[in-house]
C-alpha atoms as a PDB file:
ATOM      1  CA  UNK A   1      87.924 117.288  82.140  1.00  0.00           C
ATOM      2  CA  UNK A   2      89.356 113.869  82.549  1.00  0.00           C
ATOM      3  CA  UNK A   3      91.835 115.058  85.024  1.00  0.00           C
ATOM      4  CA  UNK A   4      89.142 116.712  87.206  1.00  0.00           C
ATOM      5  CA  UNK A   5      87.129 113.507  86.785  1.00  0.00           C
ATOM      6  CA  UNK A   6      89.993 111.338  87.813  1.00  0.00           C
ATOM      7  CA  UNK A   7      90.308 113.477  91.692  1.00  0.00           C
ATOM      8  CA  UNK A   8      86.938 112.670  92.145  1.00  0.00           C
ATOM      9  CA  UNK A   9      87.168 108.930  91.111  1.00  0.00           C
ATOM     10  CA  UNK A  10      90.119 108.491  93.410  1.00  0.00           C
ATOM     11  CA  UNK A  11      88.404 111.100  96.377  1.00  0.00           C
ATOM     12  CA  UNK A  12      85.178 108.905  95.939  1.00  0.00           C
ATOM     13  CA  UNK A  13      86.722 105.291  96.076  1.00  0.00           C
ATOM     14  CA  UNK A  14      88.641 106.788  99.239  1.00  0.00           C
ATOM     15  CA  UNK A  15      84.661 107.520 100.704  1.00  0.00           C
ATOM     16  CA  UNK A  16      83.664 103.817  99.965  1.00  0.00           C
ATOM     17  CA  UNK A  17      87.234 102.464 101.370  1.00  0.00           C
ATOM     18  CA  UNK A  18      87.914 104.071 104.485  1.00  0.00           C
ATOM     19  CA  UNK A  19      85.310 103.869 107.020  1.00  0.00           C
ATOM     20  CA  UNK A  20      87.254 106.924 108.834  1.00  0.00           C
ATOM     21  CA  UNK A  21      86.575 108.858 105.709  1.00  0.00           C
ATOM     22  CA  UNK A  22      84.005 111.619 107.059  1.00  0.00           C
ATOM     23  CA  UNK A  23      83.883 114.371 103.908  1.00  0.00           C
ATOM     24  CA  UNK A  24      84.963 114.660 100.514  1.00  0.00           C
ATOM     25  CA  UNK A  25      86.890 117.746 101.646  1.00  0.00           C
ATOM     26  CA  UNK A  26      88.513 116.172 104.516  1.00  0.00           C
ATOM     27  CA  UNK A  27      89.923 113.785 102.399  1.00  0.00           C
ATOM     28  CA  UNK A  28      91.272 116.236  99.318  1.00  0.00           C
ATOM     29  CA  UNK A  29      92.959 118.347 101.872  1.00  0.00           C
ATOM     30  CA  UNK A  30      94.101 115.778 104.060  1.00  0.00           C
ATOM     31  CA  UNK A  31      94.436 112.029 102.918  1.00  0.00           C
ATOM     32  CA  UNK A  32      98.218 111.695 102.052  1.00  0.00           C
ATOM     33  CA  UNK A  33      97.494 109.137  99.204  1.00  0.00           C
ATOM     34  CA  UNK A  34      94.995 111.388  97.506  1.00  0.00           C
ATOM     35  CA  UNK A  35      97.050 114.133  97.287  1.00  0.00           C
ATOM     36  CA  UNK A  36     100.223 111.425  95.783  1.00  0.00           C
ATOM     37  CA  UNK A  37      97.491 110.043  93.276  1.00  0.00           C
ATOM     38  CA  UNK A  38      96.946 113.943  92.152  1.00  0.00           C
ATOM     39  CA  UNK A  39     100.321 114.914  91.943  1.00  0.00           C
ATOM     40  CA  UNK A  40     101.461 111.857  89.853  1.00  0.00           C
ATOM     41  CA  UNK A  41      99.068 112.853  87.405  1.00  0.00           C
ATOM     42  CA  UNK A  42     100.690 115.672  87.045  1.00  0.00           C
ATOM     43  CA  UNK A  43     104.438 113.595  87.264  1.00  0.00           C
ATOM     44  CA  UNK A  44     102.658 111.234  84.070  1.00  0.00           C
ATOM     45  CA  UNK A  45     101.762 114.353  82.137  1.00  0.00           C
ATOM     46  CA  UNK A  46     105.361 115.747  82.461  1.00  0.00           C
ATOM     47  CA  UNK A  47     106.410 112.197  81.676  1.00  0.00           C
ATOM     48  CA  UNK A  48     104.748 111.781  78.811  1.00  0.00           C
ATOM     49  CA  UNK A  49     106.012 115.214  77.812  1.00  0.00           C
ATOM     50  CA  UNK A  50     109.729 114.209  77.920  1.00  0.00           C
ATOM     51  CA  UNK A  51     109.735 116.904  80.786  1.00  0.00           C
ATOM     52  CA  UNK A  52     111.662 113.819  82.588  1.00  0.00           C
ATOM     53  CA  UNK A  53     113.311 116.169  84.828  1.00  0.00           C
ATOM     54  CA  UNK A  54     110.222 117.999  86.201  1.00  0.00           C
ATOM     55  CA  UNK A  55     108.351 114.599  86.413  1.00  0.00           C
ATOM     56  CA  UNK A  56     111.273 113.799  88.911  1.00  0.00           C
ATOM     57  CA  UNK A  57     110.809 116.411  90.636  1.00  0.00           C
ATOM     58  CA  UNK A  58     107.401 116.372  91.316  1.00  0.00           C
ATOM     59  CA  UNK A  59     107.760 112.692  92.213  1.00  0.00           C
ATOM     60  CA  UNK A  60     110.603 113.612  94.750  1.00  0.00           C
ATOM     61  CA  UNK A  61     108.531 116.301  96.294  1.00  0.00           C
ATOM     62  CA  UNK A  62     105.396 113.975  96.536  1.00  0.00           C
ATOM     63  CA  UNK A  63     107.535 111.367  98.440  1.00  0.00           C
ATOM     64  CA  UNK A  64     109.122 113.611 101.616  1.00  0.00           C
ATOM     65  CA  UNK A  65     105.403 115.476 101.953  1.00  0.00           C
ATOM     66  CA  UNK A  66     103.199 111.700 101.725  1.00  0.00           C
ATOM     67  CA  UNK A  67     105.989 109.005 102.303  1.00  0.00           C
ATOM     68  CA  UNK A  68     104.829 107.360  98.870  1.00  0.00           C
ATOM     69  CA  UNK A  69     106.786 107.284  95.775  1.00  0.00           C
ATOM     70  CA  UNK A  70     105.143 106.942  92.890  1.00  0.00           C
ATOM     71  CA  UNK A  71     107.772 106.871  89.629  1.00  0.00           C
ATOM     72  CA  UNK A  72     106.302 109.147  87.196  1.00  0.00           C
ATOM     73  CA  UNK A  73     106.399 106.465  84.145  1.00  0.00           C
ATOM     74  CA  UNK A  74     103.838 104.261  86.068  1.00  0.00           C
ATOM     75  CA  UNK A  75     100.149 104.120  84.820  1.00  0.00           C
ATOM     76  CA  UNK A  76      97.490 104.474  87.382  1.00  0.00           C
ATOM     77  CA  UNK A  77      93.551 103.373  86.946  1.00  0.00           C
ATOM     78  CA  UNK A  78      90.424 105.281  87.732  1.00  0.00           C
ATOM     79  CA  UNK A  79      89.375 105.154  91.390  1.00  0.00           C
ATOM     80  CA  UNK A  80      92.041 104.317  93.030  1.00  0.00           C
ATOM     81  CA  UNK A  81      92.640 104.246  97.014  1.00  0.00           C
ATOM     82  CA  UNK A  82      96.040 104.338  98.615  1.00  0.00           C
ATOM     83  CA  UNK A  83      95.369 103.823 102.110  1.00  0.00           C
ATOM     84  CA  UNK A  84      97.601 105.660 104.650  1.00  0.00           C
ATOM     85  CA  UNK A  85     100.569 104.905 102.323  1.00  0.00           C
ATOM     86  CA  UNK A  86     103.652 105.524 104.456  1.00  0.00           C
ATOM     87  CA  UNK A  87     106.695 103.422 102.325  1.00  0.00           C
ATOM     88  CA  UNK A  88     105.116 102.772  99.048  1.00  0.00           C
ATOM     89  CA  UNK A  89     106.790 102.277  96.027  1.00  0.00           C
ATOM     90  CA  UNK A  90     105.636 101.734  92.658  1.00  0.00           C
ATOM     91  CA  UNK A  91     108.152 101.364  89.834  1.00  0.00           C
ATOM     92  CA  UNK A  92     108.578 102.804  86.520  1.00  0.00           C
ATOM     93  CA  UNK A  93     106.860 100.137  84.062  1.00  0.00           C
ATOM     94  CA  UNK A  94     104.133  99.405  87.170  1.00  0.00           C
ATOM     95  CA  UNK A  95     100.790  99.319  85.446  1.00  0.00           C
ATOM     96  CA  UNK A  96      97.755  99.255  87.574  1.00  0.00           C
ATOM     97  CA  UNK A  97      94.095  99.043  86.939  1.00  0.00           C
ATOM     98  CA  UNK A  98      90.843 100.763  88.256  1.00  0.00           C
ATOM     99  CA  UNK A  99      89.433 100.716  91.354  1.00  0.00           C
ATOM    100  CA  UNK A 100      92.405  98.967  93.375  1.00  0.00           C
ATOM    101  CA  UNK A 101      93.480  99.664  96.834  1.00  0.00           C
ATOM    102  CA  UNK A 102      96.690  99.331  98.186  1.00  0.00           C
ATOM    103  CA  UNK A 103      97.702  99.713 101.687  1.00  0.00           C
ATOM    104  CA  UNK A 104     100.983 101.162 103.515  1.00  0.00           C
ATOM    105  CA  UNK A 105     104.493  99.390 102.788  1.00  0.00           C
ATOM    106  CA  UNK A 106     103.403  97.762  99.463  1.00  0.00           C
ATOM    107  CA  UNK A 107     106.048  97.784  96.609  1.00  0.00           C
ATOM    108  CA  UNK A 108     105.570  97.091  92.746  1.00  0.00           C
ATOM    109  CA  UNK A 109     108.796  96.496  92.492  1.00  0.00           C
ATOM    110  CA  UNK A 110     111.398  94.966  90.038  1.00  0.00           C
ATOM    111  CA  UNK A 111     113.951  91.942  90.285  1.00  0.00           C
ATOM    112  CA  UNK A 112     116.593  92.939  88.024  1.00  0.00           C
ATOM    113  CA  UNK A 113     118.325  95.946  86.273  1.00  0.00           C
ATOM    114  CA  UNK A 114     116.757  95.106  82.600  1.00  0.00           C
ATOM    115  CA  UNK A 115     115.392  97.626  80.258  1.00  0.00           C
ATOM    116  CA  UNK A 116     112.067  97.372  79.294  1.00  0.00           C
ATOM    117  CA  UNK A 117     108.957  96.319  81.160  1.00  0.00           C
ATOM    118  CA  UNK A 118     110.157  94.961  84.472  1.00  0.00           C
ATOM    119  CA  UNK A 119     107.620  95.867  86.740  1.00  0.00           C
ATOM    120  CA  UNK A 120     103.755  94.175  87.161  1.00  0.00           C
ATOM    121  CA  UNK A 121     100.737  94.873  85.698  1.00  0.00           C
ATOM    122  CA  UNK A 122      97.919  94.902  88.229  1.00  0.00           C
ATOM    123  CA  UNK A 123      94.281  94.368  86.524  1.00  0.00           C
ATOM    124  CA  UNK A 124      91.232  95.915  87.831  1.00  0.00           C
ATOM    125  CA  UNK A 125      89.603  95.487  91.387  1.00  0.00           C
ATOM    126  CA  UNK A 126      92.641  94.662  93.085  1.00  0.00           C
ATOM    127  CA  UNK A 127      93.523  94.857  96.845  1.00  0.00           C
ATOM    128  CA  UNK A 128      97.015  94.638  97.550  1.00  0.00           C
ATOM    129  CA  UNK A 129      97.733  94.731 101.562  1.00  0.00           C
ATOM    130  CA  UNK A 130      99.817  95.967 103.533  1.00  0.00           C
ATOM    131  CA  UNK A 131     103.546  95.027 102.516  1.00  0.00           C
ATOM    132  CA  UNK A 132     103.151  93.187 100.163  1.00  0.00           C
ATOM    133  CA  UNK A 133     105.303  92.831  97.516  1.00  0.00           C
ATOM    134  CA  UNK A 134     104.511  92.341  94.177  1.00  0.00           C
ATOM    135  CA  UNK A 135     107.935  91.820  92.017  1.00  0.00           C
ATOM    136  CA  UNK A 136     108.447  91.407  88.205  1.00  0.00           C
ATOM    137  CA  UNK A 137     107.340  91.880  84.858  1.00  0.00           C
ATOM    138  CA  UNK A 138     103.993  89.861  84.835  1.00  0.00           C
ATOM    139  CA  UNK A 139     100.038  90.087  85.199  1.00  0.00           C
ATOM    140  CA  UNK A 140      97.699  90.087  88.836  1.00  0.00           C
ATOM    141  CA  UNK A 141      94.702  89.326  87.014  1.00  0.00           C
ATOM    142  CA  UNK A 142      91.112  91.253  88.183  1.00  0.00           C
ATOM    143  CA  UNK A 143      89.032  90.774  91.259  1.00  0.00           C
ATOM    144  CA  UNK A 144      92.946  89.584  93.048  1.00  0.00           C
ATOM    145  CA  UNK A 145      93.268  89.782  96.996  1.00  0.00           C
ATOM    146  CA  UNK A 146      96.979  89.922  98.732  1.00  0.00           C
ATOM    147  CA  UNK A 147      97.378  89.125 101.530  1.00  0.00           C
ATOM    148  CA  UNK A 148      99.967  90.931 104.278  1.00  0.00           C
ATOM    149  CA  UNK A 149     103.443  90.850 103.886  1.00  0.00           C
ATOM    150  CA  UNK A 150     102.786  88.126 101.019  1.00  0.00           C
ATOM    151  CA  UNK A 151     105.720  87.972  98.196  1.00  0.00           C
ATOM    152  CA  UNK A 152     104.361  87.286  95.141  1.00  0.00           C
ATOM    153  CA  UNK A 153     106.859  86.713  91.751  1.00  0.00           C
ATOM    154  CA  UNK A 154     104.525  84.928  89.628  1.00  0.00           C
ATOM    155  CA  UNK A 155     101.517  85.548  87.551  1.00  0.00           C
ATOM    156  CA  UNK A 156      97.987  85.152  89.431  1.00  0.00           C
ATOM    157  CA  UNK A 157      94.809  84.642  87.583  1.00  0.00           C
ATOM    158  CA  UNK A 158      91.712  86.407  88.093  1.00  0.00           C
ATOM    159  CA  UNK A 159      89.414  85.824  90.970  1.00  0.00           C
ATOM    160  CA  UNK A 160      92.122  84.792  93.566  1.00  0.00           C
ATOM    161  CA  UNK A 161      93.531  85.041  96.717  1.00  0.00           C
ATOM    162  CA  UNK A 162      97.477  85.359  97.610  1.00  0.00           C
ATOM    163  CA  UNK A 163      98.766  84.603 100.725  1.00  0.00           C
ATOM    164  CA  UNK A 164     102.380  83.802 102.003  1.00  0.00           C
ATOM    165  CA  UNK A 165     105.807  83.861 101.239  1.00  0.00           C
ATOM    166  CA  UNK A 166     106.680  82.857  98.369  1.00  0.00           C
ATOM    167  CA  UNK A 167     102.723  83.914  97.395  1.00  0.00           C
ATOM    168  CA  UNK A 168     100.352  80.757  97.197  1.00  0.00           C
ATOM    169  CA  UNK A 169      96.707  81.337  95.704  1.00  0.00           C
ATOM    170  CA  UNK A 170      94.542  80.039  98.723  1.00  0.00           C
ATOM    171  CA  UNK A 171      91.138  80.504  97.162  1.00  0.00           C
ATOM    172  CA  UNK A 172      89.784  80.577  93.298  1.00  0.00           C
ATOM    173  CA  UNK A 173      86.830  82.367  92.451  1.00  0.00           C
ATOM    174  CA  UNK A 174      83.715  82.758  94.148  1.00  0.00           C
ATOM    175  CA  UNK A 175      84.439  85.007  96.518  1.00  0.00           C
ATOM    176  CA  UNK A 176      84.605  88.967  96.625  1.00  0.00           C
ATOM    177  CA  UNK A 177      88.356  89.859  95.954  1.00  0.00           C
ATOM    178  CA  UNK A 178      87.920  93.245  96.787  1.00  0.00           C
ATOM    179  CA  UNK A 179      87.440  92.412 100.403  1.00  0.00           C
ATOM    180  CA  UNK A 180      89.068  94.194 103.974  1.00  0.00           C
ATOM    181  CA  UNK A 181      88.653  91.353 106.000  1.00  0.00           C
ATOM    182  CA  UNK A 182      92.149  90.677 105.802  1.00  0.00           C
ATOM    183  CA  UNK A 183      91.767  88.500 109.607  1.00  0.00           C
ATOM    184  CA  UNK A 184      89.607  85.976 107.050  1.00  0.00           C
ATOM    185  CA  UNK A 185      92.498  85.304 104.796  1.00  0.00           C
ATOM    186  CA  UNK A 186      92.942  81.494 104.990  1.00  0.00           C
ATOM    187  CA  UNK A 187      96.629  80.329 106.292  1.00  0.00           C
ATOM    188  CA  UNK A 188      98.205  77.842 103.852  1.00  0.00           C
ATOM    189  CA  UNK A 189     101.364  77.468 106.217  1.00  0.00           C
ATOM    190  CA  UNK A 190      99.081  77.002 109.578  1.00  0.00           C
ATOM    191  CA  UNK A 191      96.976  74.483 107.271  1.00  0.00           C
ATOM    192  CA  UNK A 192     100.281  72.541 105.850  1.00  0.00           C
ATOM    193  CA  UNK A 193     101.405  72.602 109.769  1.00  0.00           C
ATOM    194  CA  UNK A 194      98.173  70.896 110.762  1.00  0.00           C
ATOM    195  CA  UNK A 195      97.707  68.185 108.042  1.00  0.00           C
ATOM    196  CA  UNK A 196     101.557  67.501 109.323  1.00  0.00           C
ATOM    197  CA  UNK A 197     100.214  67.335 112.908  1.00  0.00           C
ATOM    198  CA  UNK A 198      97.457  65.107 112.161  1.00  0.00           C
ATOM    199  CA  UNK A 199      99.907  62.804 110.438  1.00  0.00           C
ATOM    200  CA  UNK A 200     102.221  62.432 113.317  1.00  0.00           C
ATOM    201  CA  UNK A 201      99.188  61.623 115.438  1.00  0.00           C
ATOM    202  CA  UNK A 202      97.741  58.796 113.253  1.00  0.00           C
ATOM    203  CA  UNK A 203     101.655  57.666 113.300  1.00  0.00           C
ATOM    204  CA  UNK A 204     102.185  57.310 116.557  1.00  0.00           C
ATOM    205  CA  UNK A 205      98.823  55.708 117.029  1.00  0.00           C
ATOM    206  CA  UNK A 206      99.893  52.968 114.222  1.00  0.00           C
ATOM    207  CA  UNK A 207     103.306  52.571 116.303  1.00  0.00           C
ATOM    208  CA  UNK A 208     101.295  51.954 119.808  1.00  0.00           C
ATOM    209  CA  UNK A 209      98.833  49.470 117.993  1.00  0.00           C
ATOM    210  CA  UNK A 210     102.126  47.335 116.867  1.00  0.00           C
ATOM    211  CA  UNK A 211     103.676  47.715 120.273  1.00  0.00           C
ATOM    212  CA  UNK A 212     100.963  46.407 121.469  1.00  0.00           C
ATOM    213  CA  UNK A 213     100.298  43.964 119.559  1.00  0.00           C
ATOM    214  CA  UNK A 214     104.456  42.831 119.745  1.00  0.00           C
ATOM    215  CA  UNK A 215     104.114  42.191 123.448  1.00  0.00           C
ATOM    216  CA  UNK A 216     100.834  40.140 123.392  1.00  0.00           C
ATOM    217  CA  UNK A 217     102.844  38.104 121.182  1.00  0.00           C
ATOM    218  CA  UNK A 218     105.470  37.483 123.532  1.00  0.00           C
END
């Protein structure tokens, strides 16, 4: 029952995603990160099984008919959207909660060749752009928002938005993480760019004051 339950969590949070999204049907037969979501389940089970070479398989096969590869070993939440998907890559120890969405070209990725848990562990309610990268063995806390192409190699807390490379949390709570409005996403590089603008300005301003003031002297 619970693996019935989970093609309906992740056909339903595909309904409330996409606003393209016209029937329940369309999407099972057609929505290429529905059908990766349903065959990884089946990757995890063999997994799980020590079936390592079947989960392969499966995983292999999943990637050339959606362009997303999903490595069997990873643990994926309830109600889960992949949008579009083409290029995704989620890594072996890649844990992530319910209800995220995650857009084309994002990778939950590794930094090294280490054993053990070496790939992130995304919490619940989660949007993750598109390609983004999220590397190493550490926590995105609930209710997170990534922005595009972002790079983030750190830990975020919950409530938080990411933005940039390296990734820089532009905004702490009080706002609705699991947001589309990527345009909205605040600019710490444009802002940094401006303060340095306005600086220069008041500067130069100073500097014509004392010239100024130099040749009334003289």
């Amino acid at each position: 029952m619970g693996y019935f339950s989970d093609i309906k969590g992740h056909i339903d949070a595909a309904m409330e995603n996409d606003p393209a999204a016209r029937t329940k049907l369309e999407v099972f037969l057609l929505y290429p990160g529905v059908k990766a979501l349903i065959r990884h389940k089946r990757a995890h089970w063999y997994y799980e099984h020590g079936c390592l070479f079947l989960a392969r398989y499966v995983s292999q096969r999943t990637r050339k008919k959606t362009g997303i590869e999903i490595h069997p070993g990873a643990k994926i939440g309830k109600k889960c959207f992949i949008d579009h998907g083409m290029g995704i890559v989620i890594g072996e120890t890649t844990e992530v909660g319910d209800n995220c969405v995650i857009y084309q070209g994002v990778t939950l990725g590794g930094t090294g060749k280490d054993k053990g848990k070496r790939h992130p562990t995304i919490g619940n309610n989660v949007v993750i752009s598109c390609g983004a990268r999220v590397l190493g063995p550490f926590t995105v806390g609930n209710n997170v928002n990534i922005g595009a192409g972002s790079v983030v190699l750190h830990a975020v807390p919950d409530d938080c938005t990411v933005v940039g490379i390296p990734g820089t949390i532009v905004r702490v709570r009080g706002e609705n993480a699991l947001s589309l409005r990527h345009d909205e996403m605040p600019d710490p590089v444009a802002a940094e760019l401006e303060c340095l603008q306005n600086h220069i300005f008041k500067l130069e301003q100073e500097l014509i004051e004392v010239e100024n003031e130099r040749k009334q002297t003289n």
